[in-house]
PDB file of N, CA and C in Angstrom:
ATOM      1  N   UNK A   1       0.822  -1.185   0.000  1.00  0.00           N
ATOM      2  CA  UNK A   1       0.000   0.000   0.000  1.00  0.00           C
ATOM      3  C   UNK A   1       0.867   1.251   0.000  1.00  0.00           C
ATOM      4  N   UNK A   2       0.919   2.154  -0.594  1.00  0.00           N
ATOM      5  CA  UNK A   2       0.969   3.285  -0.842  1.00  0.00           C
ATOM      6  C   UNK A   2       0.615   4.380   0.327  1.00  0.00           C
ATOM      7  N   UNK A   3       1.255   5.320   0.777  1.00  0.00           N
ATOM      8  CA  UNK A   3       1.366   6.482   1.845  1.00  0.00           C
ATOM      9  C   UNK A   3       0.557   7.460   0.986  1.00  0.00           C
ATOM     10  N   UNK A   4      -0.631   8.031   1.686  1.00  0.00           N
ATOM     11  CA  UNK A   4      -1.448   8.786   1.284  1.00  0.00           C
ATOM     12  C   UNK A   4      -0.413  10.079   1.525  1.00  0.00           C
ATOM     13  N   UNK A   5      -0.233  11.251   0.869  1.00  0.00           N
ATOM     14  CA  UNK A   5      -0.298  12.665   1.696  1.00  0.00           C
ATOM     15  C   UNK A   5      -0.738  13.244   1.172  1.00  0.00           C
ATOM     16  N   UNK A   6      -1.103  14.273   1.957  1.00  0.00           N
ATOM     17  CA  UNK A   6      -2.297  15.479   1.634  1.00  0.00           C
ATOM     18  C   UNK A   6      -1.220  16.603   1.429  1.00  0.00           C
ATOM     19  N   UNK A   7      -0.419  16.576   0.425  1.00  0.00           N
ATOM     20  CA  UNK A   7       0.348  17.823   0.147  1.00  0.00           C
ATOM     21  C   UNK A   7      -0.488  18.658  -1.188  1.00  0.00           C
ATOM     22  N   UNK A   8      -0.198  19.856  -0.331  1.00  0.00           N
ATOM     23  CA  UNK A   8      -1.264  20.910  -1.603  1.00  0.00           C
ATOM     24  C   UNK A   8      -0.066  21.076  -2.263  1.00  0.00           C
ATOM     25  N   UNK A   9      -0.789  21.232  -3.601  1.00  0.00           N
ATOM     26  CA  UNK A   9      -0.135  22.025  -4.846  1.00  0.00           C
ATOM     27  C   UNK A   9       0.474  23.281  -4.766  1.00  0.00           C
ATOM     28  N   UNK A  10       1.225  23.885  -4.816  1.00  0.00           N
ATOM     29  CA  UNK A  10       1.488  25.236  -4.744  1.00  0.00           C
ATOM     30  C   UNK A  10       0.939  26.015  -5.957  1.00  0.00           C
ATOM     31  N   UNK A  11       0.184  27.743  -5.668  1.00  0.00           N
ATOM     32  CA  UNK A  11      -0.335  28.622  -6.006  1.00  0.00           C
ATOM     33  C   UNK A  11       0.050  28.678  -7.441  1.00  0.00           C
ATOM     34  N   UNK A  12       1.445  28.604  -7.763  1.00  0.00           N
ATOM     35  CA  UNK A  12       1.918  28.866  -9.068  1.00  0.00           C
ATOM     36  C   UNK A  12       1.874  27.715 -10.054  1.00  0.00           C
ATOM     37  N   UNK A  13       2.012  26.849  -9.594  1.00  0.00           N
ATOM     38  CA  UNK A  13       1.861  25.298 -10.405  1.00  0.00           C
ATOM     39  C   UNK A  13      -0.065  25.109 -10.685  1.00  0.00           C
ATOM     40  N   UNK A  14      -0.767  25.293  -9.621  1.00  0.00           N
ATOM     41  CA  UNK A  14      -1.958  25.432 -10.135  1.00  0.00           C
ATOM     42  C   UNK A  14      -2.669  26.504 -10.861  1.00  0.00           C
ATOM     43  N   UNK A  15      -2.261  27.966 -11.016  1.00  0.00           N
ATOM     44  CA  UNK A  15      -2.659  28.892 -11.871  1.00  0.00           C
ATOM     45  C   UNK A  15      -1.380  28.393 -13.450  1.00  0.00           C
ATOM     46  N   UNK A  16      -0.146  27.729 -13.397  1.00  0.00           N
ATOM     47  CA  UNK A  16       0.207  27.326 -14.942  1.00  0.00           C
ATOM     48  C   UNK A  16      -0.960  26.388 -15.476  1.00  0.00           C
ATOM     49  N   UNK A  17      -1.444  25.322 -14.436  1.00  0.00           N
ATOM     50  CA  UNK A  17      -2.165  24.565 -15.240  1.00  0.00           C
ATOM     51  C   UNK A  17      -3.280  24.725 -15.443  1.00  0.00           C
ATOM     52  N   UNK A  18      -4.098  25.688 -14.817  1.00  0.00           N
ATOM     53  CA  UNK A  18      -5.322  26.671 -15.026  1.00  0.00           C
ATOM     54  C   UNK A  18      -5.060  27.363 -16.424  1.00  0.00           C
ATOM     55  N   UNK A  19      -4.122  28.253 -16.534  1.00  0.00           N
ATOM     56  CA  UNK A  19      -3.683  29.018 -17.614  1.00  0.00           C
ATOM     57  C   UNK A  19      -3.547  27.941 -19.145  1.00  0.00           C
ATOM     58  N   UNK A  20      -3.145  26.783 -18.800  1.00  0.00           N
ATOM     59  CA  UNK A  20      -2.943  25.669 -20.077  1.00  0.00           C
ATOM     60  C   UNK A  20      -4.312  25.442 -20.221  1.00  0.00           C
ATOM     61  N   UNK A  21      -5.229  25.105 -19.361  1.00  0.00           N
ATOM     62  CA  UNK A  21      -6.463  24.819 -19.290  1.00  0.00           C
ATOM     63  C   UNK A  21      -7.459  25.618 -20.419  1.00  0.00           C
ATOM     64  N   UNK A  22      -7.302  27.227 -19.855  1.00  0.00           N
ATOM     65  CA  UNK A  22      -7.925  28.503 -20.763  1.00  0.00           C
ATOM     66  C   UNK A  22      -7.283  28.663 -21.888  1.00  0.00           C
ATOM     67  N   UNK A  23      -6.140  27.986 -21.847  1.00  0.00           N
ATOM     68  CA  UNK A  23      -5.485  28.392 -23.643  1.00  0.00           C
ATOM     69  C   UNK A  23      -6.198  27.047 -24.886  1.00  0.00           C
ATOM     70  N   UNK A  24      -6.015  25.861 -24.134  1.00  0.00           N
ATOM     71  CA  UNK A  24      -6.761  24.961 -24.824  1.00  0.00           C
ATOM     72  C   UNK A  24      -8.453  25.155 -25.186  1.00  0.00           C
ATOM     73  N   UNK A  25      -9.278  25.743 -24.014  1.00  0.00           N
ATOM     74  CA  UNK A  25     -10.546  26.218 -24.053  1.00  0.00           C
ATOM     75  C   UNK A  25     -10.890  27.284 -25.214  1.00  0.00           C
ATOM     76  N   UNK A  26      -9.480  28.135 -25.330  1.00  0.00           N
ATOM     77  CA  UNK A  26      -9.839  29.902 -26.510  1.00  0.00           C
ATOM     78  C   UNK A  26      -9.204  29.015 -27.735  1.00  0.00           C
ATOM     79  N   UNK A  27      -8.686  27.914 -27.840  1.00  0.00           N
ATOM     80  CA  UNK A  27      -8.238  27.254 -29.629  1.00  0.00           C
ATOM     81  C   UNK A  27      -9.648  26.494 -29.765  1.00  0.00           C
ATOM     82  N   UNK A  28     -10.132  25.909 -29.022  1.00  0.00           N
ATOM     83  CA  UNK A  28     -11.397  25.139 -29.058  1.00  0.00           C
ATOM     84  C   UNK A  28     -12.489  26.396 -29.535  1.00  0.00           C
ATOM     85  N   UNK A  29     -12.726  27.264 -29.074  1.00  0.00           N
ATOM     86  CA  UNK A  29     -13.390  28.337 -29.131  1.00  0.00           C
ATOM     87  C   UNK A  29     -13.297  28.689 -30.823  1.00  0.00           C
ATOM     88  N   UNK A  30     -12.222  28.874 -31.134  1.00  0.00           N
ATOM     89  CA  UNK A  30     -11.713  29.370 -32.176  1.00  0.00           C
ATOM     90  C   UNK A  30     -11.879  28.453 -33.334  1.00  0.00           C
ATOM     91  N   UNK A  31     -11.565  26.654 -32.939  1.00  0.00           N
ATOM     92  CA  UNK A  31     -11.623  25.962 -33.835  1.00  0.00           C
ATOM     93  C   UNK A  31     -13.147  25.771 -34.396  1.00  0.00           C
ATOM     94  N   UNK A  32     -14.365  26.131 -33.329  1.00  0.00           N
ATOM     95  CA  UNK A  32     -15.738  25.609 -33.760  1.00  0.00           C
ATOM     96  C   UNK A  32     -16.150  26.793 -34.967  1.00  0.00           C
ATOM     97  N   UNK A  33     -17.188  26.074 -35.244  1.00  0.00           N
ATOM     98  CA  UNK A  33     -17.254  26.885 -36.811  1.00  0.00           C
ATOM     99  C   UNK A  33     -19.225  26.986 -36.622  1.00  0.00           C
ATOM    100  N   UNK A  34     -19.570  26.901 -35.549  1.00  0.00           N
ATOM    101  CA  UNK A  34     -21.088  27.475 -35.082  1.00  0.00           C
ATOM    102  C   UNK A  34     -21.616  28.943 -34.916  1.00  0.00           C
ATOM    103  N   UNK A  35     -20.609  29.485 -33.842  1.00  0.00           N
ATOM    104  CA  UNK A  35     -21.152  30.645 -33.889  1.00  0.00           C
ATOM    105  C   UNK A  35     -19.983  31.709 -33.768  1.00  0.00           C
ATOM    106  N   UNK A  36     -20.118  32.932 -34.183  1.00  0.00           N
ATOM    107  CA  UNK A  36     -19.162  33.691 -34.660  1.00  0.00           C
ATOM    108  C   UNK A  36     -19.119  34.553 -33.007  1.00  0.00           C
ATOM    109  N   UNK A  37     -20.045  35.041 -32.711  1.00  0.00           N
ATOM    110  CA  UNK A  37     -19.733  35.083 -30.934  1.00  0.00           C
ATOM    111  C   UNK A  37     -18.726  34.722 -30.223  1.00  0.00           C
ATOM    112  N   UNK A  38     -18.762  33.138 -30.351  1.00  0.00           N
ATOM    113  CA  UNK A  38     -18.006  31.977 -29.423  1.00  0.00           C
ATOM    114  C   UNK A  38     -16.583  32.465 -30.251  1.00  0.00           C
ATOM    115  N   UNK A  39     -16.481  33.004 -31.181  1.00  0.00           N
ATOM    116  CA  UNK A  39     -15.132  32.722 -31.919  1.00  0.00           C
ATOM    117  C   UNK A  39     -14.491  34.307 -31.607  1.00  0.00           C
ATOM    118  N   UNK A  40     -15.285  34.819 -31.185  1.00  0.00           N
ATOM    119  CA  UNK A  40     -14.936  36.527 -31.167  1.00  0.00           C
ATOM    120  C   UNK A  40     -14.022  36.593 -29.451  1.00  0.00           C
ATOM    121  N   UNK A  41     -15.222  35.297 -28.477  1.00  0.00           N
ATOM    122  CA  UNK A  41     -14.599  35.328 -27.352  1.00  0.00           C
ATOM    123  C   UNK A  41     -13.540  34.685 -27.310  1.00  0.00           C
ATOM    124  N   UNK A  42     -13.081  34.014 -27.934  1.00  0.00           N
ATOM    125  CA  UNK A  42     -12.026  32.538 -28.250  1.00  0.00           C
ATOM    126  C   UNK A  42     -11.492  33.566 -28.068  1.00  0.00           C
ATOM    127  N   UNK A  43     -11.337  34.633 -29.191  1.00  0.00           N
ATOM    128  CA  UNK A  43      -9.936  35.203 -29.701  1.00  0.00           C
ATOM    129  C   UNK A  43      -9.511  35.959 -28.302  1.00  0.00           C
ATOM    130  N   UNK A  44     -10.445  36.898 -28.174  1.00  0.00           N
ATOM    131  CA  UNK A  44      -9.729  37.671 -26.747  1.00  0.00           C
ATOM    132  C   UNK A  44      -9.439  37.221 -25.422  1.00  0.00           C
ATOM    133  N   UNK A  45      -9.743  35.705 -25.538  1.00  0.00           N
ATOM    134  CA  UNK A  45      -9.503  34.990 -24.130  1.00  0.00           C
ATOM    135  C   UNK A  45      -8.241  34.651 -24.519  1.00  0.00           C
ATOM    136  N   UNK A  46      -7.699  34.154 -26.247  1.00  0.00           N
ATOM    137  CA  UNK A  46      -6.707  33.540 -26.554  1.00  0.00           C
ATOM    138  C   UNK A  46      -5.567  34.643 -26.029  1.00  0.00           C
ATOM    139  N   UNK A  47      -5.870  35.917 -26.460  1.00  0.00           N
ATOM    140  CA  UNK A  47      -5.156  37.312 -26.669  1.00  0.00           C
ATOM    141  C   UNK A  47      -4.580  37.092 -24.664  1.00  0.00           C
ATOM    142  N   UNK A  48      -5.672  37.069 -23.920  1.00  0.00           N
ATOM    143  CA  UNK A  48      -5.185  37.660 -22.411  1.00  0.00           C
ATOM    144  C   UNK A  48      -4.579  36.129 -21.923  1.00  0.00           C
ATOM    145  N   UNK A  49      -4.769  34.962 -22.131  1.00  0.00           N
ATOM    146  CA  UNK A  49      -4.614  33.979 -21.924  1.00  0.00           C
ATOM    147  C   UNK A  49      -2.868  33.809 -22.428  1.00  0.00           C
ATOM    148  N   UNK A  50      -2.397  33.902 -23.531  1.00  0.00           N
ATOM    149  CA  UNK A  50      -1.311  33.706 -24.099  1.00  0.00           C
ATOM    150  C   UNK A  50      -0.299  34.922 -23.234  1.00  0.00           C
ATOM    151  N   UNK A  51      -0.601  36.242 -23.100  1.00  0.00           N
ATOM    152  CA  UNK A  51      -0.140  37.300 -22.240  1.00  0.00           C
ATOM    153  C   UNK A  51       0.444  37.061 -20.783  1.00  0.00           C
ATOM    154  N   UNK A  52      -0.768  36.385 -20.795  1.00  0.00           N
ATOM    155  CA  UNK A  52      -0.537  35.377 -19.200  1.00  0.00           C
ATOM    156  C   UNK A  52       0.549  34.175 -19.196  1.00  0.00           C
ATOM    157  N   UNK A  53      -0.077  33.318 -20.250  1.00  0.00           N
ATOM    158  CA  UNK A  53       1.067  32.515 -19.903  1.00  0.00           C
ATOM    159  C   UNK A  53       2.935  32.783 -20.497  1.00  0.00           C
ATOM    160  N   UNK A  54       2.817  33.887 -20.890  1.00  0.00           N
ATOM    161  CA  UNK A  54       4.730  34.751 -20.788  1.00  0.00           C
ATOM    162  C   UNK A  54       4.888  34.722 -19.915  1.00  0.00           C
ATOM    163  N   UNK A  55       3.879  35.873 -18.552  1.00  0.00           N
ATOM    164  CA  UNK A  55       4.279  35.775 -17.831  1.00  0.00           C
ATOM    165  C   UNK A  55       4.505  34.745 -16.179  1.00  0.00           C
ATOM    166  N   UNK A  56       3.486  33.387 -16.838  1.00  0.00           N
ATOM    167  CA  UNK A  56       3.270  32.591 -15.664  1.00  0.00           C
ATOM    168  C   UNK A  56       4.738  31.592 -16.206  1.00  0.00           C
ATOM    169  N   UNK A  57       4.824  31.614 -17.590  1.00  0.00           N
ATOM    170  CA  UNK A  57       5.656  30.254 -18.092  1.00  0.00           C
ATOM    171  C   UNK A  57       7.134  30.968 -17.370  1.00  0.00           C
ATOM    172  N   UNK A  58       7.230  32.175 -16.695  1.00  0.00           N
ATOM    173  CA  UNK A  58       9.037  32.512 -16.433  1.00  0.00           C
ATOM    174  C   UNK A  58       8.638  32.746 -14.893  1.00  0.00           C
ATOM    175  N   UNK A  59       7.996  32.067 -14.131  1.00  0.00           N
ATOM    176  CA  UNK A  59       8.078  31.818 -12.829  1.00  0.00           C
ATOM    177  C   UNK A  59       8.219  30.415 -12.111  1.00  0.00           C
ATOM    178  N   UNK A  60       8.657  30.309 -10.750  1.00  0.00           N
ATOM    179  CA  UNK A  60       9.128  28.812 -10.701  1.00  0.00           C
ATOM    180  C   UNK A  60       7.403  27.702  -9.802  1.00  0.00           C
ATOM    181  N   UNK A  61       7.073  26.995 -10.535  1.00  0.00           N
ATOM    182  CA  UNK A  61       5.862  26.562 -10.053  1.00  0.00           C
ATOM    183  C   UNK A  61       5.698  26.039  -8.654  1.00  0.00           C
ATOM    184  N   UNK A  62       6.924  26.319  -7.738  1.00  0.00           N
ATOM    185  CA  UNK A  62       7.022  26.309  -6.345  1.00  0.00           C
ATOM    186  C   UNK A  62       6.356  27.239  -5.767  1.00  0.00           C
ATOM    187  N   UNK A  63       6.108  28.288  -6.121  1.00  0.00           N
ATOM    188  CA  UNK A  63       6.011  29.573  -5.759  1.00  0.00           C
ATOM    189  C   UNK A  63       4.575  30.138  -5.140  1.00  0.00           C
ATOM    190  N   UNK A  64       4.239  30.265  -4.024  1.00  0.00           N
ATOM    191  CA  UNK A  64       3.054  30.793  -3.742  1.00  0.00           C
ATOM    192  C   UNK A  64       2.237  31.872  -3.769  1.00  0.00           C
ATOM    193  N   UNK A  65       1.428  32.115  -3.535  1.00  0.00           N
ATOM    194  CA  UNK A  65       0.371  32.931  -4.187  1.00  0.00           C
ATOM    195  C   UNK A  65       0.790  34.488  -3.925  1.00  0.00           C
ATOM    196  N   UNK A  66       1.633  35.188  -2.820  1.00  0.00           N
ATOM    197  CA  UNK A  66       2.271  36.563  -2.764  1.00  0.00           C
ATOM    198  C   UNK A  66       3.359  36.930  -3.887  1.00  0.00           C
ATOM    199  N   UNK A  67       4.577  35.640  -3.821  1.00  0.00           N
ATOM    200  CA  UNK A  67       5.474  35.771  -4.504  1.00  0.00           C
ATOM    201  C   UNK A  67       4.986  35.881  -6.303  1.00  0.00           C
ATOM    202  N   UNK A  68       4.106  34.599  -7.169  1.00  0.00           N
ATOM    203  CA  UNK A  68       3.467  34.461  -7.903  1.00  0.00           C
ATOM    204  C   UNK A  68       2.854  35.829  -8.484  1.00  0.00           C
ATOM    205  N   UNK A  69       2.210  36.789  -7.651  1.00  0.00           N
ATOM    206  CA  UNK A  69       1.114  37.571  -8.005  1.00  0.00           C
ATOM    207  C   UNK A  69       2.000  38.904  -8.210  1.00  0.00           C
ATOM    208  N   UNK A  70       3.313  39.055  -6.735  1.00  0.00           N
ATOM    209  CA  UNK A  70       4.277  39.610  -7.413  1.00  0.00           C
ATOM    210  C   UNK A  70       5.208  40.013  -8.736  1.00  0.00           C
ATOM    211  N   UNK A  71       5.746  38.506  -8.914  1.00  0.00           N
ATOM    212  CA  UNK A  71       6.268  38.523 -10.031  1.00  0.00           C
ATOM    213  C   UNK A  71       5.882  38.420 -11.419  1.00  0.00           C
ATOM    214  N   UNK A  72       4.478  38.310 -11.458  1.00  0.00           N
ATOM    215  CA  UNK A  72       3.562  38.087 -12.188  1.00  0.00           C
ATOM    216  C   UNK A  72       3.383  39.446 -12.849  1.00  0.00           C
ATOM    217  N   UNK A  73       2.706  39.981 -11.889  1.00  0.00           N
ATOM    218  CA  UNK A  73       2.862  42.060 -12.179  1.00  0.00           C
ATOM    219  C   UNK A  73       3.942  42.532 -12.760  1.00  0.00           C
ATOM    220  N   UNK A  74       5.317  41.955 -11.850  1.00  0.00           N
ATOM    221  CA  UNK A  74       6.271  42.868 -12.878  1.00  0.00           C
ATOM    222  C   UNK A  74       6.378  42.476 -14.287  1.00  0.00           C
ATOM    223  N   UNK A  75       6.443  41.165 -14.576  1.00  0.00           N
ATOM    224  CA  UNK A  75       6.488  40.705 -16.139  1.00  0.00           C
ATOM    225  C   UNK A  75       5.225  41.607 -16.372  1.00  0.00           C
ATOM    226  N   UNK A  76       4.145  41.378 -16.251  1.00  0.00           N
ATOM    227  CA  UNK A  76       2.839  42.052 -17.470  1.00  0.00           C
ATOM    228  C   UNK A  76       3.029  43.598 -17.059  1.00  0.00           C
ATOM    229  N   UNK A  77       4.012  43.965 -15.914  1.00  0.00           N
ATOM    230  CA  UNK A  77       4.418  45.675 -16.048  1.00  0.00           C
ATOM    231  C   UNK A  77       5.175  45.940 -17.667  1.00  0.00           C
ATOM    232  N   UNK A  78       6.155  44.686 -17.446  1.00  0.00           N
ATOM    233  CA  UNK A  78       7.246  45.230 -17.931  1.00  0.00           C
ATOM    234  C   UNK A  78       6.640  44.847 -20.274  1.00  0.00           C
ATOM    235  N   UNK A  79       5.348  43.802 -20.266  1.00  0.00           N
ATOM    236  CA  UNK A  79       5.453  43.577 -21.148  1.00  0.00           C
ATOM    237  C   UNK A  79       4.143  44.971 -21.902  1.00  0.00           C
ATOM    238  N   UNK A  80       3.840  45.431 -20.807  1.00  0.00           N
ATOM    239  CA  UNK A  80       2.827  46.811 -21.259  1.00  0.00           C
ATOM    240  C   UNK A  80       3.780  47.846 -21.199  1.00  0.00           C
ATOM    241  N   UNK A  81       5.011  47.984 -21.326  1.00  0.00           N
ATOM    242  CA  UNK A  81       5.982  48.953 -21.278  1.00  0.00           C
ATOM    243  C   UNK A  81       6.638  48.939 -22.490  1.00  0.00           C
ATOM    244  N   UNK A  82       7.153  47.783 -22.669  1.00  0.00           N
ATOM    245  CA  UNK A  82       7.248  47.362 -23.935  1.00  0.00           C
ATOM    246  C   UNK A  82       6.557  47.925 -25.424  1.00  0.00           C
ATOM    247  N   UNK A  83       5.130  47.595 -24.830  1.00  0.00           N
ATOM    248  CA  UNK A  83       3.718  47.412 -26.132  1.00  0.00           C
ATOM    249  C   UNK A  83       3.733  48.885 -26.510  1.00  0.00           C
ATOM    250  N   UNK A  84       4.071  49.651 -25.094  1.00  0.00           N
ATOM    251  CA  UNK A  84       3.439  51.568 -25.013  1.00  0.00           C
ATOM    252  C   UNK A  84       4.735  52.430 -25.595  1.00  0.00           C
ATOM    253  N   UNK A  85       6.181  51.582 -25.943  1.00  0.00           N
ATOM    254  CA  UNK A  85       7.101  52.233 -26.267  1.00  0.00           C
ATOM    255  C   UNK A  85       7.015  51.779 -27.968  1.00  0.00           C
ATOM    256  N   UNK A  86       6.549  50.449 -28.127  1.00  0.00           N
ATOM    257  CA  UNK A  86       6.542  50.620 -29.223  1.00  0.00           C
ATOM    258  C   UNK A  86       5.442  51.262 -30.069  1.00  0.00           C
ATOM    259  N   UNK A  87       4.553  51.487 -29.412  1.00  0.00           N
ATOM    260  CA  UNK A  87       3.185  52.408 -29.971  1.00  0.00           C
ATOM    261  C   UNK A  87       3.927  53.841 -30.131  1.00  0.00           C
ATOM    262  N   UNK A  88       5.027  54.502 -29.289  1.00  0.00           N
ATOM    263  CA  UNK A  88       4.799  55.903 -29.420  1.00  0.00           C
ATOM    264  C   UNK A  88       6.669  55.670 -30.553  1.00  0.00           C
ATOM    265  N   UNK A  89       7.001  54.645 -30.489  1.00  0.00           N
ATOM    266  CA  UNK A  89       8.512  55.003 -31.385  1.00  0.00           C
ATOM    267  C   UNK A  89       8.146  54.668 -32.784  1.00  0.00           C
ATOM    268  N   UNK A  90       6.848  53.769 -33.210  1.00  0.00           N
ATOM    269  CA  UNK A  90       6.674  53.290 -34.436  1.00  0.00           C
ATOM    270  C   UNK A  90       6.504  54.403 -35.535  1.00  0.00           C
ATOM    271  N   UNK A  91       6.113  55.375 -35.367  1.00  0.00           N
ATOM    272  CA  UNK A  91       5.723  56.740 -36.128  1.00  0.00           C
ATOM    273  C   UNK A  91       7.392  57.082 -36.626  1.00  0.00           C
ATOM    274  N   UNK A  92       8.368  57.473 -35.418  1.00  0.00           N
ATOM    275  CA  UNK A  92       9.620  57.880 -35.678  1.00  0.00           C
ATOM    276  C   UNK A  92      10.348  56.967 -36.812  1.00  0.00           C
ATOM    277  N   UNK A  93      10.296  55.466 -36.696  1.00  0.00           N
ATOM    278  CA  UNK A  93      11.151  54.408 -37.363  1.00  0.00           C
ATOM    279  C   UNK A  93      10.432  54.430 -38.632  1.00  0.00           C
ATOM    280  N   UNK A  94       9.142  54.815 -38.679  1.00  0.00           N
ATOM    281  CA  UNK A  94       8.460  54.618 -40.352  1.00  0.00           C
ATOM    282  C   UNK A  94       9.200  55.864 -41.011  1.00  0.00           C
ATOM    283  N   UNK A  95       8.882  57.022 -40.186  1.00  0.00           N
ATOM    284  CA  UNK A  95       9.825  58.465 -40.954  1.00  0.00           C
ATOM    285  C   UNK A  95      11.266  58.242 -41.697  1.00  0.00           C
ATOM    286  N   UNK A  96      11.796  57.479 -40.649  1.00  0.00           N
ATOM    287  CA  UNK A  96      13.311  57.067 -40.557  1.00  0.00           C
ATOM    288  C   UNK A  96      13.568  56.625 -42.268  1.00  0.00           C
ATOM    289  N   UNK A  97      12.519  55.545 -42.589  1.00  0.00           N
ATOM    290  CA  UNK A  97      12.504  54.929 -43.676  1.00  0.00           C
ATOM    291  C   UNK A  97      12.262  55.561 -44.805  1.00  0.00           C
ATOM    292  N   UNK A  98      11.350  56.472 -44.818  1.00  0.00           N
ATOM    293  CA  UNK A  98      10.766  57.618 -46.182  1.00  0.00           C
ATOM    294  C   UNK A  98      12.172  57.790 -46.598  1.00  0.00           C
ATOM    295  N   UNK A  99      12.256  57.916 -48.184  1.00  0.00           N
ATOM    296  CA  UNK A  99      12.874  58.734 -48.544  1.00  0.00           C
ATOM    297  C   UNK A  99      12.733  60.507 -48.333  1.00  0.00           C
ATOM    298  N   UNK A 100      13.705  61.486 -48.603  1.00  0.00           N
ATOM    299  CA  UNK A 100      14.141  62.378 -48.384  1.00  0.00           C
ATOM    300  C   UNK A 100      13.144  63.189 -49.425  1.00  0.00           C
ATOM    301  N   UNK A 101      12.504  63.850 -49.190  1.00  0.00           N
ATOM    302  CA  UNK A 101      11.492  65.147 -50.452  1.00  0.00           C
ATOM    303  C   UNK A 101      12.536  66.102 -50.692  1.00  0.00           C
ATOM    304  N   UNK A 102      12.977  66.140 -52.385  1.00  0.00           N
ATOM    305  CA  UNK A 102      13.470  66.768 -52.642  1.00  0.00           C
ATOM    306  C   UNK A 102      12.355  68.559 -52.899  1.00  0.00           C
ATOM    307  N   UNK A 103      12.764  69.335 -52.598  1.00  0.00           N
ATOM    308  CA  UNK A 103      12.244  70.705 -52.792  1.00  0.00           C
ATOM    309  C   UNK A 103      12.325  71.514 -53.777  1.00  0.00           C
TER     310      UNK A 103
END
């Protein structure tokens, strides 16, 4: 016989496999071909779901629910910092490219 224990999962190992859970649920969403609704929600669950798992897939699944929620924030700080620098530099780098108007 086998030793029962009642060891819980830790916080971070059960929100990765929650997060695998909702990513398989928004391709399913996406794959049905019924209603265009279901496929509209697929996509934006796929969109926050995939966001999530960047930042759940670079934490260690030991990790409990303070540390987790911590480090969690700074990645989706640091990947909306990212998104907002390239929104305001993309204008400059297209200019960059124009050729020169001669006068």
């Amino acid at each position: 016989m086998g030793v029962i224990t009642n060891k819980k999962i830790p916080f971070a190992a059960r929100a990765q496999r929650l997060n695998i859970y909702l990513l398989l649920l928004a391709l399913f969403m996406l794959a049905q071909q019924f209603t265009y609704t279901i496929y509209l929600w697929g996509f934006r669950l796929l969109f926050v779901v995939v966001t999530l798992q960047v930042a759940l897939g670079n934490i260690d699944p030991e990790w409990d629910f303070k540390k987790t929620a911590r480090k969690t924030l700074i990645i989706l700080l640091v990947i909306a910092a990212i998104f907002i620098i390239s929104i305001v530099v993309t204008p400059y780098l297209v200019e960059l490219g124009r050729p020169k108007r001669a006068f």
